[in-house]
PDB file of N, CA and C in Angstrom:
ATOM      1  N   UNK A   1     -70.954 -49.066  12.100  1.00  0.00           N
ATOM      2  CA  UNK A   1     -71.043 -49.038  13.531  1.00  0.00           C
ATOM      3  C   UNK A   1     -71.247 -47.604  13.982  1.00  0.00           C
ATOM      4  N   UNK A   2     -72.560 -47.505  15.047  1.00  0.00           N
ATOM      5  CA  UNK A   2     -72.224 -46.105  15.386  1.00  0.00           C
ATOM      6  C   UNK A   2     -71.485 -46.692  16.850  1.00  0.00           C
ATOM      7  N   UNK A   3     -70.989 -45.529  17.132  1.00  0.00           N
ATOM      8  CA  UNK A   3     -70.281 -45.138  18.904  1.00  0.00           C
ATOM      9  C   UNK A   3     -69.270 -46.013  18.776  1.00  0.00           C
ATOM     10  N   UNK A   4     -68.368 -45.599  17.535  1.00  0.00           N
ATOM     11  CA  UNK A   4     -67.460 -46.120  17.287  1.00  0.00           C
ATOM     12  C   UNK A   4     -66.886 -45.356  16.692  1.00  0.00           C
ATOM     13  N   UNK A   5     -65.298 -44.908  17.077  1.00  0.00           N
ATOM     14  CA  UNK A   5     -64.555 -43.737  16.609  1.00  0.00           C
ATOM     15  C   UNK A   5     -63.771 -44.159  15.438  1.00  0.00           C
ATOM     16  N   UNK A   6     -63.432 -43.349  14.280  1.00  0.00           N
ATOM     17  CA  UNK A   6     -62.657 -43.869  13.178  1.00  0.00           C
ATOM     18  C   UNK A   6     -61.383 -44.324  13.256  1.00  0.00           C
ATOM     19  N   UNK A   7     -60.771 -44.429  14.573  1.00  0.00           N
ATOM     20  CA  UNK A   7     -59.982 -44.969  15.157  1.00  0.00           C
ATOM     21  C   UNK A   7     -59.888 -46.321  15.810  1.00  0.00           C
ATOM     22  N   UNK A   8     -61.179 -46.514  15.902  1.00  0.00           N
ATOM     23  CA  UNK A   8     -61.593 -48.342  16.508  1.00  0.00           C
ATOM     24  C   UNK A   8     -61.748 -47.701  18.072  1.00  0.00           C
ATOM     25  N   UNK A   9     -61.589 -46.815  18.258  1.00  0.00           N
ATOM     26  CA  UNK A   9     -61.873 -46.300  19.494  1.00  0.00           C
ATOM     27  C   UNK A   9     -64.108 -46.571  20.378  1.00  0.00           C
ATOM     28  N   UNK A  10     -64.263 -47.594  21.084  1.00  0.00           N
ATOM     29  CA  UNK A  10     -65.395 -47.410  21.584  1.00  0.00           C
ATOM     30  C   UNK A  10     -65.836 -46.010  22.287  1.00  0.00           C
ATOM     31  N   UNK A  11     -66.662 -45.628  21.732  1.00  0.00           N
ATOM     32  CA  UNK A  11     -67.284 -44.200  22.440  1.00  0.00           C
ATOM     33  C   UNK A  11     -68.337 -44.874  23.025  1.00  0.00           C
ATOM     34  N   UNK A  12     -69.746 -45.429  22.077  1.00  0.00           N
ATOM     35  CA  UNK A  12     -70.504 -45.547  22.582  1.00  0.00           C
ATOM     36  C   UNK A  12     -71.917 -45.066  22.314  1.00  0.00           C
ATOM     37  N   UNK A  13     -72.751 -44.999  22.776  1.00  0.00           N
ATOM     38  CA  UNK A  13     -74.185 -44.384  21.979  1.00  0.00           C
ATOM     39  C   UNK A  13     -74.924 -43.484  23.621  1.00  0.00           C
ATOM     40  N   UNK A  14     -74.246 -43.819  24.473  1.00  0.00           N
ATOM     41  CA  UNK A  14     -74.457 -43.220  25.721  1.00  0.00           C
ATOM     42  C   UNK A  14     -75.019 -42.067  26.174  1.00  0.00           C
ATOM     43  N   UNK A  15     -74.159 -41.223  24.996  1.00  0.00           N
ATOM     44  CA  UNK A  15     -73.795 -39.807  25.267  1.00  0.00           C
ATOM     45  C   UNK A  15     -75.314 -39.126  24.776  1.00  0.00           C
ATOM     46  N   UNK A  16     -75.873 -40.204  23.780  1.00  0.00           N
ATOM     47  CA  UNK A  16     -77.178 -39.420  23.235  1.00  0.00           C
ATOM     48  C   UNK A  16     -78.325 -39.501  24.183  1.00  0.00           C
ATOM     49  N   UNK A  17     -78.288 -39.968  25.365  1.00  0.00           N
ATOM     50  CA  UNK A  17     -79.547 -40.169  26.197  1.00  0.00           C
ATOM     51  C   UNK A  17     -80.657 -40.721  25.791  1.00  0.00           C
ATOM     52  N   UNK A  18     -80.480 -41.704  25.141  1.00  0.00           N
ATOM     53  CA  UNK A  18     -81.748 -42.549  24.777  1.00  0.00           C
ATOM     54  C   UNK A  18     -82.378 -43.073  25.831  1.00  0.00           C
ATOM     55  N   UNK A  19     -83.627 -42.967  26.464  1.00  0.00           N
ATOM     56  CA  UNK A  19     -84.647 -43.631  27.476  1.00  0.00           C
ATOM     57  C   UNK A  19     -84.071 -45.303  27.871  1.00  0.00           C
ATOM     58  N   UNK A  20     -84.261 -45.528  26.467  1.00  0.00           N
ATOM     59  CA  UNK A  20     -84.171 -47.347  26.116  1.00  0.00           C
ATOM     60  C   UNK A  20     -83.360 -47.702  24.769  1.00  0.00           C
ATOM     61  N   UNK A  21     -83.565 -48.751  24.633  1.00  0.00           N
ATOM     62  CA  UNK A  21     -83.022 -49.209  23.330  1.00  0.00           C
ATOM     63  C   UNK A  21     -83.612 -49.295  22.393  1.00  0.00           C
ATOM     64  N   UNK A  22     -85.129 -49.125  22.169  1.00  0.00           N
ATOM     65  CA  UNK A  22     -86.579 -48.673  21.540  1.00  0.00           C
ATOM     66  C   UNK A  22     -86.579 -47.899  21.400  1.00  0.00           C
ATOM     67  N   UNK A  23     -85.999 -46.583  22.086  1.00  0.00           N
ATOM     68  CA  UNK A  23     -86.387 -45.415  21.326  1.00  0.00           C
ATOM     69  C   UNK A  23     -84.961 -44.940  20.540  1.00  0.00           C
ATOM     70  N   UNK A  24     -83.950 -45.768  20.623  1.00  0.00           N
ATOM     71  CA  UNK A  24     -82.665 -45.703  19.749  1.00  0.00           C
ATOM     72  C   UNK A  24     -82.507 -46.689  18.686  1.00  0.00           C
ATOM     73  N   UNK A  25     -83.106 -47.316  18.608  1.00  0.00           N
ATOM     74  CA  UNK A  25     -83.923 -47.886  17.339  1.00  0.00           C
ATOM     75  C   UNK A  25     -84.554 -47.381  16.500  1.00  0.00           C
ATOM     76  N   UNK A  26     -85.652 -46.839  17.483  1.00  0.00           N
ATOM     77  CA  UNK A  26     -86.917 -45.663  16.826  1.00  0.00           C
ATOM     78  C   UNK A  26     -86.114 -44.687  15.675  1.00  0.00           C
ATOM     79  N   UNK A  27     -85.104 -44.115  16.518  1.00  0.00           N
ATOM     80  CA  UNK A  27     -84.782 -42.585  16.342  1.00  0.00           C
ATOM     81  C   UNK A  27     -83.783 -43.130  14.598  1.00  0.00           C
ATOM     82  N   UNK A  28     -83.142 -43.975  15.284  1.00  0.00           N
ATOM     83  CA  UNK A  28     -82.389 -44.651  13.681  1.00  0.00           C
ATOM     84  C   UNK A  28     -83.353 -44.889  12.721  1.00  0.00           C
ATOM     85  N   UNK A  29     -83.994 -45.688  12.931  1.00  0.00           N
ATOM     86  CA  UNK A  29     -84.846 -45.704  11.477  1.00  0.00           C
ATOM     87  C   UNK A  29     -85.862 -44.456  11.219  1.00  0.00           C
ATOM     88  N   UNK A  30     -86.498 -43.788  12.057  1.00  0.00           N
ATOM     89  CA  UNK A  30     -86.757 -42.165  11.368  1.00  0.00           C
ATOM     90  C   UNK A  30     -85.424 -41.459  10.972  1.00  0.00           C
ATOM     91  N   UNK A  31     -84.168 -41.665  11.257  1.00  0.00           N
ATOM     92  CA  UNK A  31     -83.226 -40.788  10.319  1.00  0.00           C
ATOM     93  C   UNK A  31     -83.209 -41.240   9.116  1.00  0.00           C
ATOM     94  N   UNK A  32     -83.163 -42.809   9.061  1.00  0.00           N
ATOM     95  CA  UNK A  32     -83.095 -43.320   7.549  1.00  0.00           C
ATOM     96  C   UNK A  32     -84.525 -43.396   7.080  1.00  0.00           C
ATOM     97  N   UNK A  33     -85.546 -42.988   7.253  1.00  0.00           N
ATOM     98  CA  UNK A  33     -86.265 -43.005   6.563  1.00  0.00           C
ATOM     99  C   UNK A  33     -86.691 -41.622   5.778  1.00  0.00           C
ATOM    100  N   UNK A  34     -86.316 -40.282   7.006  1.00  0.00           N
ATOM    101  CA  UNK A  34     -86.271 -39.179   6.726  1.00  0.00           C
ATOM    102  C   UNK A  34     -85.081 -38.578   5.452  1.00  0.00           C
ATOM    103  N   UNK A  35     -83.936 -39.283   5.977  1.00  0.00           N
ATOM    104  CA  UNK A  35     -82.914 -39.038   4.837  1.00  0.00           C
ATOM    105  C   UNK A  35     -82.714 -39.640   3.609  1.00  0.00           C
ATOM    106  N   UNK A  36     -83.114 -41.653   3.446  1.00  0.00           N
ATOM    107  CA  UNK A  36     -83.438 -42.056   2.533  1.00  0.00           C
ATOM    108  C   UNK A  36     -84.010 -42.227   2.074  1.00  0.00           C
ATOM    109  N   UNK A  37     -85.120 -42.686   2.974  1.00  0.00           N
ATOM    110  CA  UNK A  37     -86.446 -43.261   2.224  1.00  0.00           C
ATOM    111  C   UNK A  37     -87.373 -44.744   3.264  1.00  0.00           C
ATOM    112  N   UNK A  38     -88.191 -44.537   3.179  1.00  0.00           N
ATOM    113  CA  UNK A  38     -88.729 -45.913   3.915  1.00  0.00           C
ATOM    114  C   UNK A  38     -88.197 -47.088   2.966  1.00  0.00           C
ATOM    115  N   UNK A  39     -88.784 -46.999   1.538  1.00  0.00           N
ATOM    116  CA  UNK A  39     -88.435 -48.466   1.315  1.00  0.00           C
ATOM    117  C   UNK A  39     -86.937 -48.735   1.445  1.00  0.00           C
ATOM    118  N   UNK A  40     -86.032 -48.082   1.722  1.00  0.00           N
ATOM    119  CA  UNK A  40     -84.339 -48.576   1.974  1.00  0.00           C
ATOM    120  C   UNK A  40     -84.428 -49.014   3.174  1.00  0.00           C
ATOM    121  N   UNK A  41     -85.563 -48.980   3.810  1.00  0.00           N
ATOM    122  CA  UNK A  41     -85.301 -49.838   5.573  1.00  0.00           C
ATOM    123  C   UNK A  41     -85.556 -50.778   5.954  1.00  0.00           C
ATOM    124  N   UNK A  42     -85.853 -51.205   4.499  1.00  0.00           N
ATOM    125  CA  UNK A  42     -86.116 -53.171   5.087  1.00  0.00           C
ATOM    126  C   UNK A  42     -85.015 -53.543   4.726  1.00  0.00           C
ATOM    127  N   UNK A  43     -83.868 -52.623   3.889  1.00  0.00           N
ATOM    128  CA  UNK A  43     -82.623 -53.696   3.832  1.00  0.00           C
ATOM    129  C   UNK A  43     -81.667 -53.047   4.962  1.00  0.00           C
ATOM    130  N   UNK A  44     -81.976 -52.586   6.323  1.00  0.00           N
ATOM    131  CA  UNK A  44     -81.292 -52.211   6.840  1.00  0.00           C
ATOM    132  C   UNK A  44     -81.362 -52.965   8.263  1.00  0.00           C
ATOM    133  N   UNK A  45     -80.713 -53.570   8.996  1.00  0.00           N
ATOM    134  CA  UNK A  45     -80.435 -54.236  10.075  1.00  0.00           C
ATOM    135  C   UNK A  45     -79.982 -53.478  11.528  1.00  0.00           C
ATOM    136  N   UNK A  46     -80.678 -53.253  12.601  1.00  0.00           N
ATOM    137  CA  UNK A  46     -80.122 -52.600  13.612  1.00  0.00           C
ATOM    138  C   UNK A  46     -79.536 -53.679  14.726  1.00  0.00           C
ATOM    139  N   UNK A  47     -78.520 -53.607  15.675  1.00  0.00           N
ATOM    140  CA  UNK A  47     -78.285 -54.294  16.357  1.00  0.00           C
ATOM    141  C   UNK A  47     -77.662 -53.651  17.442  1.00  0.00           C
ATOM    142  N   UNK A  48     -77.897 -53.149  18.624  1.00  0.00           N
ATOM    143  CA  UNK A  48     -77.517 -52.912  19.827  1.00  0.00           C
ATOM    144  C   UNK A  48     -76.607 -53.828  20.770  1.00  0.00           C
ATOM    145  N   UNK A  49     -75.338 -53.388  20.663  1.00  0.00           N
ATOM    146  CA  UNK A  49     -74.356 -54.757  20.988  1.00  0.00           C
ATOM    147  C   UNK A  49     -73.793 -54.017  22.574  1.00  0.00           C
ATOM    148  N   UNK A  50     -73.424 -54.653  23.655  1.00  0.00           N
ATOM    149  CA  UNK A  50     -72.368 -54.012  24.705  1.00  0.00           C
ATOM    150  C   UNK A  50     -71.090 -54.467  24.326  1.00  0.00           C
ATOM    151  N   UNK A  51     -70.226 -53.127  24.152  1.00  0.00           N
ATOM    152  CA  UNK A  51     -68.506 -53.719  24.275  1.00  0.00           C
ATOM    153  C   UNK A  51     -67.875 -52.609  24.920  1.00  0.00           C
ATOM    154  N   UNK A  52     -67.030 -53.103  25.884  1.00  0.00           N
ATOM    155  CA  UNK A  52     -66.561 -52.357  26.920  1.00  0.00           C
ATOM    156  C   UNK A  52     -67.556 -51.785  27.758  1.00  0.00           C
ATOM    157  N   UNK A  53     -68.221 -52.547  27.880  1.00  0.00           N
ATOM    158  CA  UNK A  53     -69.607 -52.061  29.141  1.00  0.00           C
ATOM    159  C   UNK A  53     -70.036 -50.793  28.440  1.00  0.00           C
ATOM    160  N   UNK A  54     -70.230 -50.139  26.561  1.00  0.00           N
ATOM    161  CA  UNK A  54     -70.464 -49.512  26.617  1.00  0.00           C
ATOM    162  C   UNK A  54     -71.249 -50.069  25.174  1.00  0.00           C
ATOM    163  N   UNK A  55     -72.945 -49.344  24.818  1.00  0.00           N
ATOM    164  CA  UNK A  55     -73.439 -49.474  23.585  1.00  0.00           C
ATOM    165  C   UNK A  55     -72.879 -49.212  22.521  1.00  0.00           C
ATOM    166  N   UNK A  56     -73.130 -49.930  21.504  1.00  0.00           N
ATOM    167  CA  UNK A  56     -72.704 -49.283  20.278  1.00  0.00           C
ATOM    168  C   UNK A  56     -73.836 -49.514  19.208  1.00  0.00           C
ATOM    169  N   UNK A  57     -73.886 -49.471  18.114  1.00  0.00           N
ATOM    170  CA  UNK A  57     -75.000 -49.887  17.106  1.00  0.00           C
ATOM    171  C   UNK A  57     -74.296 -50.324  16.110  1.00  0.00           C
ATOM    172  N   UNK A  58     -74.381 -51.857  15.978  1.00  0.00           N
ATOM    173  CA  UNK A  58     -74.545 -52.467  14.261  1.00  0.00           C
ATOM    174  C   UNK A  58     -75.308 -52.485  13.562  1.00  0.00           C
ATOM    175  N   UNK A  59     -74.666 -51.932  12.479  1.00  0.00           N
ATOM    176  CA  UNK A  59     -76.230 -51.717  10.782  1.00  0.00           C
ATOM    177  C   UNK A  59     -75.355 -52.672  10.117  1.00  0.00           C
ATOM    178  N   UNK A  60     -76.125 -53.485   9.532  1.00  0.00           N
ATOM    179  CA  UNK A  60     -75.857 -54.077   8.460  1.00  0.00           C
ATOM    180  C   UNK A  60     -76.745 -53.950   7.584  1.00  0.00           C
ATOM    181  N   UNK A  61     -76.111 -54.349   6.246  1.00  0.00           N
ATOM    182  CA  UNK A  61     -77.194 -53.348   5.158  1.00  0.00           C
ATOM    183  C   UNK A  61     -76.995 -54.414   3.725  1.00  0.00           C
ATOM    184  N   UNK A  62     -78.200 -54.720   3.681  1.00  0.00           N
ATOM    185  CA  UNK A  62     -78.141 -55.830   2.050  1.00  0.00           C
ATOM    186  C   UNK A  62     -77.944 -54.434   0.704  1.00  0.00           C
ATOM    187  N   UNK A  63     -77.654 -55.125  -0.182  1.00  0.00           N
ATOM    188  CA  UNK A  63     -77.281 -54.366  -1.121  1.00  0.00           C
ATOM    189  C   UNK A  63     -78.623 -53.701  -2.035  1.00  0.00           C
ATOM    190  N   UNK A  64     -78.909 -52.750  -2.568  1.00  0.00           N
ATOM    191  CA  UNK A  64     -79.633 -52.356  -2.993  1.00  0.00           C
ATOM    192  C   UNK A  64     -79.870 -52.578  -4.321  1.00  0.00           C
ATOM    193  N   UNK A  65     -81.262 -53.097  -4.780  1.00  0.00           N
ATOM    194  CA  UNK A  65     -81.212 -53.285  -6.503  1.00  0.00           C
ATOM    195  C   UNK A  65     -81.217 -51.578  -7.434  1.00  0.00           C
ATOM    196  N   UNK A  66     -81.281 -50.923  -6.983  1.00  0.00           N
ATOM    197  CA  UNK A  66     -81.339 -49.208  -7.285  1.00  0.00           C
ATOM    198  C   UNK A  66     -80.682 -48.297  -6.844  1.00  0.00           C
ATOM    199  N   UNK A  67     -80.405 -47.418  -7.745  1.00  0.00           N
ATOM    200  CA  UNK A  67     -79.360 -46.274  -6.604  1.00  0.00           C
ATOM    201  C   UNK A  67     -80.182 -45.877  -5.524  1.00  0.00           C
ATOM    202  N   UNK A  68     -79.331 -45.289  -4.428  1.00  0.00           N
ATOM    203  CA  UNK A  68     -79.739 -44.445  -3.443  1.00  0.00           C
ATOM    204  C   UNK A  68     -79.570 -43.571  -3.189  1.00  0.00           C
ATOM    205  N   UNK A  69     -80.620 -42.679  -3.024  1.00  0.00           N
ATOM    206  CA  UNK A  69     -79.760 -41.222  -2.383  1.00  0.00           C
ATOM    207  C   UNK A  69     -79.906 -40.864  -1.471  1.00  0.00           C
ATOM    208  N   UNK A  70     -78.952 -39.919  -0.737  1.00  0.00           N
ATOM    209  CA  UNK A  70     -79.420 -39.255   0.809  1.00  0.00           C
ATOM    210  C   UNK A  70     -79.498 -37.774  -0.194  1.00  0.00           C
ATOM    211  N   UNK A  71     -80.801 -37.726   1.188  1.00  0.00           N
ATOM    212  CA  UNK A  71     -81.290 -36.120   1.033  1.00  0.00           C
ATOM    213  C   UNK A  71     -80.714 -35.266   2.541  1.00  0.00           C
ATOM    214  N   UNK A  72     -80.005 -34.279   2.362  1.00  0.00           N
ATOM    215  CA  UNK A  72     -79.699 -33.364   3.421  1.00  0.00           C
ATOM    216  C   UNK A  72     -79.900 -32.081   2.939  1.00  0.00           C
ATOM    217  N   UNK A  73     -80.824 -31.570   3.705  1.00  0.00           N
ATOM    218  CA  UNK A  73     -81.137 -30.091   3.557  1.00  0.00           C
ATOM    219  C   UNK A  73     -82.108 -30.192   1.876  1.00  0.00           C
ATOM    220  N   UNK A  74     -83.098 -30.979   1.452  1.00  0.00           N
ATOM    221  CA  UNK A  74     -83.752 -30.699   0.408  1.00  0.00           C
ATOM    222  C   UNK A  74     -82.365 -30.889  -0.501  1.00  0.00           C
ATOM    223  N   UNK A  75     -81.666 -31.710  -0.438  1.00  0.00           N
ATOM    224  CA  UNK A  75     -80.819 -32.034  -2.221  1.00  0.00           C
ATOM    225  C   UNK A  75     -80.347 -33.064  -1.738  1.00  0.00           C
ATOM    226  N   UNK A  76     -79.938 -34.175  -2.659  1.00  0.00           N
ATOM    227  CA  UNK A  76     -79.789 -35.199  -3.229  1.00  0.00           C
ATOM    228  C   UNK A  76     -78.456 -35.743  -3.090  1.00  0.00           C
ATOM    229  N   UNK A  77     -77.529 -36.514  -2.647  1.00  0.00           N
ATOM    230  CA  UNK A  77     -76.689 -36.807  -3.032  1.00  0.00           C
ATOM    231  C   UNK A  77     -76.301 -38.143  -3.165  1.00  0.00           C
ATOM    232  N   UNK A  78     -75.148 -38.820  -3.768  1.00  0.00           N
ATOM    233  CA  UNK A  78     -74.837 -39.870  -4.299  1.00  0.00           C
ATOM    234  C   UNK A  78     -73.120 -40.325  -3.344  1.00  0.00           C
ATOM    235  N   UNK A  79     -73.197 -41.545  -2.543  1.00  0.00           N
ATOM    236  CA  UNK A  79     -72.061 -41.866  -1.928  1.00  0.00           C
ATOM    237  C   UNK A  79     -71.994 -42.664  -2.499  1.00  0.00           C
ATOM    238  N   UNK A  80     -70.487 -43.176  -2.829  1.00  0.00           N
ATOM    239  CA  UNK A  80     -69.927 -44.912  -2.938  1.00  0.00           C
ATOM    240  C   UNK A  80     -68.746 -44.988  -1.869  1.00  0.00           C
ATOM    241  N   UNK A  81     -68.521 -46.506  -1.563  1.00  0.00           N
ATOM    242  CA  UNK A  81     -67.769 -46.794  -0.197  1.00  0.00           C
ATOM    243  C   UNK A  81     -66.841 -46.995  -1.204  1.00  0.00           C
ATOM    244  N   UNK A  82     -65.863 -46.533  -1.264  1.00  0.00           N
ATOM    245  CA  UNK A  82     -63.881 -46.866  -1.743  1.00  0.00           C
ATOM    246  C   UNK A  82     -63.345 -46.864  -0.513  1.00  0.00           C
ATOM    247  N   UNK A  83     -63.064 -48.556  -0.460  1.00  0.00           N
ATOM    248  CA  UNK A  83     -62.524 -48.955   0.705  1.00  0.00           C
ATOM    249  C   UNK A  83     -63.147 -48.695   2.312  1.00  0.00           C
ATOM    250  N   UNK A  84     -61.864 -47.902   2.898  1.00  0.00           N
ATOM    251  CA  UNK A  84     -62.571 -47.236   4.174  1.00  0.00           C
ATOM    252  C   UNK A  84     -63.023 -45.828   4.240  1.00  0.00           C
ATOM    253  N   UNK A  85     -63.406 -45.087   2.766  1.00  0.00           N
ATOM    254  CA  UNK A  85     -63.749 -44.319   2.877  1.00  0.00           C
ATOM    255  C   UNK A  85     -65.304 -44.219   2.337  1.00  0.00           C
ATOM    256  N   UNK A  86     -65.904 -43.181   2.088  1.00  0.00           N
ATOM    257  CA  UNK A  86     -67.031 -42.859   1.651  1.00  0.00           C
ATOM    258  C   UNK A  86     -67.052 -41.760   0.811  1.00  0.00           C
ATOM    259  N   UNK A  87     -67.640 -41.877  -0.482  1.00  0.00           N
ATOM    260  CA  UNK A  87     -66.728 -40.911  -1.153  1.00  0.00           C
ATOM    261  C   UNK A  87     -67.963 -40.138  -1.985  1.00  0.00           C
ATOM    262  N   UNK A  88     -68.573 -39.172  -1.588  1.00  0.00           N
ATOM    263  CA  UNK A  88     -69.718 -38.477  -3.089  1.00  0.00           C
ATOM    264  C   UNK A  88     -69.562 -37.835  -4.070  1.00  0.00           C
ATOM    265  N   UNK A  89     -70.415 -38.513  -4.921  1.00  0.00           N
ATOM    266  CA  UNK A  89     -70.187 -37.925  -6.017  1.00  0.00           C
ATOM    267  C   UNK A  89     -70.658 -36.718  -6.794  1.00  0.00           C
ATOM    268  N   UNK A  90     -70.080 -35.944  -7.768  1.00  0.00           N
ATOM    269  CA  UNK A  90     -71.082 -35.061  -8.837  1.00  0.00           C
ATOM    270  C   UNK A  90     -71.495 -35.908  -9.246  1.00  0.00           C
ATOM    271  N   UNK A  91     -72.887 -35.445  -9.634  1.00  0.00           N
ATOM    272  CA  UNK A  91     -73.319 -35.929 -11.548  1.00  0.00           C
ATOM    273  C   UNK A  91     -73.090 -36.387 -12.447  1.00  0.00           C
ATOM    274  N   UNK A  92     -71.826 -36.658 -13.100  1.00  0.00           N
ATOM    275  CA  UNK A  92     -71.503 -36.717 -14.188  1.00  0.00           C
ATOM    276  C   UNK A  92     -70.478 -37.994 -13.831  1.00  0.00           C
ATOM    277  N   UNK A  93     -69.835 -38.423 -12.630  1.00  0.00           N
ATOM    278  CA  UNK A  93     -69.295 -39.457 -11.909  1.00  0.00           C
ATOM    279  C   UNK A  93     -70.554 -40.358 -11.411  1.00  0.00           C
ATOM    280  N   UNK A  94     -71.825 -39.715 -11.081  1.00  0.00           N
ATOM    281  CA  UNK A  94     -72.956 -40.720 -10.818  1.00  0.00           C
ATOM    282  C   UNK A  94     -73.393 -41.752 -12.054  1.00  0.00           C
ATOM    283  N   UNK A  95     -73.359 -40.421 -12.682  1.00  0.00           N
ATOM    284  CA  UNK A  95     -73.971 -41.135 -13.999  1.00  0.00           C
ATOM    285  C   UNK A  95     -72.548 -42.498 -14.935  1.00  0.00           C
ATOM    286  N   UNK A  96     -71.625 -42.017 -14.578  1.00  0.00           N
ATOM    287  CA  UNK A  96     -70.137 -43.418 -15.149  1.00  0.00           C
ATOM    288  C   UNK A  96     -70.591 -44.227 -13.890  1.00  0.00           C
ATOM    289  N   UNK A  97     -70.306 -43.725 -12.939  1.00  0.00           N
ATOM    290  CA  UNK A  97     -70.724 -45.315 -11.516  1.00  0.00           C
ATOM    291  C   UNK A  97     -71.608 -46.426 -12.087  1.00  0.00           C
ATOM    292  N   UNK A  98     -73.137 -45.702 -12.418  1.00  0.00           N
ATOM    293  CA  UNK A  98     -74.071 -46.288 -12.642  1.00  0.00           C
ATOM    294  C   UNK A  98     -73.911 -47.134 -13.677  1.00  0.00           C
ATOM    295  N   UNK A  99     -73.691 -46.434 -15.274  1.00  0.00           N
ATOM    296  CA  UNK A  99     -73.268 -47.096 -16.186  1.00  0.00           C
ATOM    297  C   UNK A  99     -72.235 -48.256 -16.470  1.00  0.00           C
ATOM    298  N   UNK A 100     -71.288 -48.401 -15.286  1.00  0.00           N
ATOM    299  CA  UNK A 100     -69.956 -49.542 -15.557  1.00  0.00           C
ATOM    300  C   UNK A 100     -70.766 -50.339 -14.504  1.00  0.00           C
ATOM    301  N   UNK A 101     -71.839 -50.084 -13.685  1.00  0.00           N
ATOM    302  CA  UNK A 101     -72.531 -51.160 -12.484  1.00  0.00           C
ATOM    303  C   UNK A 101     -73.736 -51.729 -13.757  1.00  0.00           C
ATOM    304  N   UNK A 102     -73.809 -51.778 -14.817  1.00  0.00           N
ATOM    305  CA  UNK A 102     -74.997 -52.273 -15.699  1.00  0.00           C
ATOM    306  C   UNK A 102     -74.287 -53.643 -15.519  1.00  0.00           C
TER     307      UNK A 102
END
């Protein structure tokens, strides 16, 4: 969820001044395509919901047959979700992830 505080707190998507809901769509899938990749965006779901009279964004996301990586700043990195967290990895933890997911 974006505009949603790690608290369950509604913020909202407000604050970013999007025109419409088209161009906050737009702008989401050029981040994920810029940071992941195009082909990771057909398993990605956008949904523009009102709660508390205020936007928020649901992604839902099918699982991927391949690792993924985000790129920030030209390098590579590797997340896994443990629990409610998000957790990245070195190298050498990518490479055991991968291997016990065979």
């Amino acid at each position: 969820m974006i505009g949603v505080s790690d608290t369950g707190d509604i913020l909202g998507i407000d604050p970013d001044d999007f025109e419409n809901d088209d161009k906050s769509y737009l702008h989401f899938k050029n981040l994920v395509n810029q940071h992941i990749g195009l082909e990771v965006s057909r398993l990605l779901m956008f949904e523009i919901v009102n709660i508390q009279d205020k936007k928020i964004v649901l992604i839902e996301v099918e699982p991927a047959k391949k690792p993924v990586f985000l790129t920030i700043k030209n390098e590579e990195c590797f997340y896994i979700r443990s629990g409610p967290a998000s957790m990245k990895l070195s190298t050498s933890k990518v490479l055991q992830y991968l291997e016990h997911r065979k």
